[in-house]
C-alpha atoms as a PDB file:
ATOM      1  CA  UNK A   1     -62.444 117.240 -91.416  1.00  0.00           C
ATOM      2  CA  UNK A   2     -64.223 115.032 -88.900  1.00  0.00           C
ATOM      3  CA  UNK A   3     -65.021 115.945 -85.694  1.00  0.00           C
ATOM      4  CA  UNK A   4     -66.904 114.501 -82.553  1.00  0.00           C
ATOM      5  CA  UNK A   5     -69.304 116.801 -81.981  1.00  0.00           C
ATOM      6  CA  UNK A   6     -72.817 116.172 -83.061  1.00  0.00           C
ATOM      7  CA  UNK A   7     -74.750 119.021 -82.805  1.00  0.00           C
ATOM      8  CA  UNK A   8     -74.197 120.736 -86.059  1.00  0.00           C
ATOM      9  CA  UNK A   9     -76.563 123.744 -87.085  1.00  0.00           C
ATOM     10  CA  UNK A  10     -75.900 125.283 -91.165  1.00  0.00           C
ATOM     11  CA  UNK A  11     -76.949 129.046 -91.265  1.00  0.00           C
ATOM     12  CA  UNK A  12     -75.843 131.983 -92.383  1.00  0.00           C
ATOM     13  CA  UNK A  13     -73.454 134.651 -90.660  1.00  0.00           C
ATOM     14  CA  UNK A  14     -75.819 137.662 -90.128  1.00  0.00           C
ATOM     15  CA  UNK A  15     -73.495 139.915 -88.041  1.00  0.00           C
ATOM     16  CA  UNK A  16     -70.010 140.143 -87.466  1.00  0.00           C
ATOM     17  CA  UNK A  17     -68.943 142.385 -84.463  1.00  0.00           C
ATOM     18  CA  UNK A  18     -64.952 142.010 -83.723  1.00  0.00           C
ATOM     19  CA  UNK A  19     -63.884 143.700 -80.278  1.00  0.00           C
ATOM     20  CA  UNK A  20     -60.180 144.262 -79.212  1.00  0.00           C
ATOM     21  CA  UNK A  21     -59.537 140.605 -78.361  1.00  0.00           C
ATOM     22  CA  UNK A  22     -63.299 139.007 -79.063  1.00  0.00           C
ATOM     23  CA  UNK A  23     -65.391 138.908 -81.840  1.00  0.00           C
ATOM     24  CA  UNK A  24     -69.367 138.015 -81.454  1.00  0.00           C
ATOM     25  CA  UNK A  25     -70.777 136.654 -84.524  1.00  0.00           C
ATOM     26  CA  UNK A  26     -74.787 136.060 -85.397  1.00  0.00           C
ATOM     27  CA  UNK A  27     -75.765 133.111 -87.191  1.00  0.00           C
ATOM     28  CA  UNK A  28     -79.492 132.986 -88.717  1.00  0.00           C
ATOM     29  CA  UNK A  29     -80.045 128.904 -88.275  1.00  0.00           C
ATOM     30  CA  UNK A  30     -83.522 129.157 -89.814  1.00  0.00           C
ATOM     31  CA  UNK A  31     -87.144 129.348 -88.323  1.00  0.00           C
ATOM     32  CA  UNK A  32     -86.727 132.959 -87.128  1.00  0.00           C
ATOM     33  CA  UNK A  33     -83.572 131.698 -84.271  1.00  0.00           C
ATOM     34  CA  UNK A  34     -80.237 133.508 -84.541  1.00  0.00           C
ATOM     35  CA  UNK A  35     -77.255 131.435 -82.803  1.00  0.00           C
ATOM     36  CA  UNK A  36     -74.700 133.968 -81.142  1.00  0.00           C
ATOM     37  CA  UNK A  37     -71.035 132.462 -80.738  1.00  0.00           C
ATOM     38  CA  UNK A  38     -68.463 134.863 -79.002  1.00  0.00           C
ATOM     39  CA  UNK A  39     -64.710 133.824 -80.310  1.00  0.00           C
ATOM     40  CA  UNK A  40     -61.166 134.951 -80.667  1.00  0.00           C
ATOM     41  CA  UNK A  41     -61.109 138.180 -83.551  1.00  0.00           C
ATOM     42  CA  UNK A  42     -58.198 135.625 -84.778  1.00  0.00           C
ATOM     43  CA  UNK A  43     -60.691 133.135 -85.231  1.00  0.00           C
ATOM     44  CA  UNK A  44     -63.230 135.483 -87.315  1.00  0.00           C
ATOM     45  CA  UNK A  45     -59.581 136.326 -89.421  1.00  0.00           C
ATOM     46  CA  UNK A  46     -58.388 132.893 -89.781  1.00  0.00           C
ATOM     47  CA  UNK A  47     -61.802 131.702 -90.697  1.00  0.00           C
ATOM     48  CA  UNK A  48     -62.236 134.708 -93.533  1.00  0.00           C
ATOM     49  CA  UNK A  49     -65.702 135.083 -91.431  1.00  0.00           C
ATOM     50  CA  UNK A  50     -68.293 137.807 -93.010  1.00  0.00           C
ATOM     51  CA  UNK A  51     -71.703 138.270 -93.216  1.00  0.00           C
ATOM     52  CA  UNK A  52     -73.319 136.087 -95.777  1.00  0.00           C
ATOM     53  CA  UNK A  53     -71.448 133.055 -95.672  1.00  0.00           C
ATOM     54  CA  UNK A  54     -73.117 129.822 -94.643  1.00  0.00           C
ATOM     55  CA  UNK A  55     -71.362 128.332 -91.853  1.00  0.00           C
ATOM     56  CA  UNK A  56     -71.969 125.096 -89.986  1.00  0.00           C
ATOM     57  CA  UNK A  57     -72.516 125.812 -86.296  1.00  0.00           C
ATOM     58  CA  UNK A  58     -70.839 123.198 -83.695  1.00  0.00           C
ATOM     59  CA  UNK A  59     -72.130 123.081 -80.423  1.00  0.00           C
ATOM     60  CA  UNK A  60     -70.546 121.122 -77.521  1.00  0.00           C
ATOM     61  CA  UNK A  61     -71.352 122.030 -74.001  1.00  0.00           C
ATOM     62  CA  UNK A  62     -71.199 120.147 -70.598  1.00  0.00           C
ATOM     63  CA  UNK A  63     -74.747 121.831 -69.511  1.00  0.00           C
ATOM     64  CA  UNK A  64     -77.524 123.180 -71.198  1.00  0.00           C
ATOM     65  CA  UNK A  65     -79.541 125.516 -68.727  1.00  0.00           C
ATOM     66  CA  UNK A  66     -83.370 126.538 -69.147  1.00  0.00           C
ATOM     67  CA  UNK A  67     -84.703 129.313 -66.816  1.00  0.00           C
ATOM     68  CA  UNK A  68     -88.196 130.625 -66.503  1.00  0.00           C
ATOM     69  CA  UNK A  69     -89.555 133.124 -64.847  1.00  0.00           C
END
């Protein structure tokens, strides 16, 4: 498969919490930072998603934002 996007971070799937419609899933990228992605619970299905498997992380995004307070 090749894709566009550039950013991609390999971790491991740490959590897997499926809702009615949306599933939020953990990824531990390293260093002591977890990645959070929030997708379809037909996603997590099609995908076979569960904790332990190493996963590759895409991120595309129009805007990054940075707040401090």
């Amino acid at each position: 498969m090749k894709l566009s996007t550039r950013n991609c971070l390999k971790g491991k799937v740490v959590e897997v919490k499926e809702g009615q419609v949306a599933a939020k899933v953990k990824v531990d990228i390293g260093g002591g930072n977890v990645i959070t992605s929030a997708i379809t619970v037909d996603a997590v299905k099609d995908l076979g998603l569960k904790v332990g498997d190493q996963v590759c992380v895409l991120i595309k995004a129009t805007s990054v934002m940075i707040g401090k307070e």
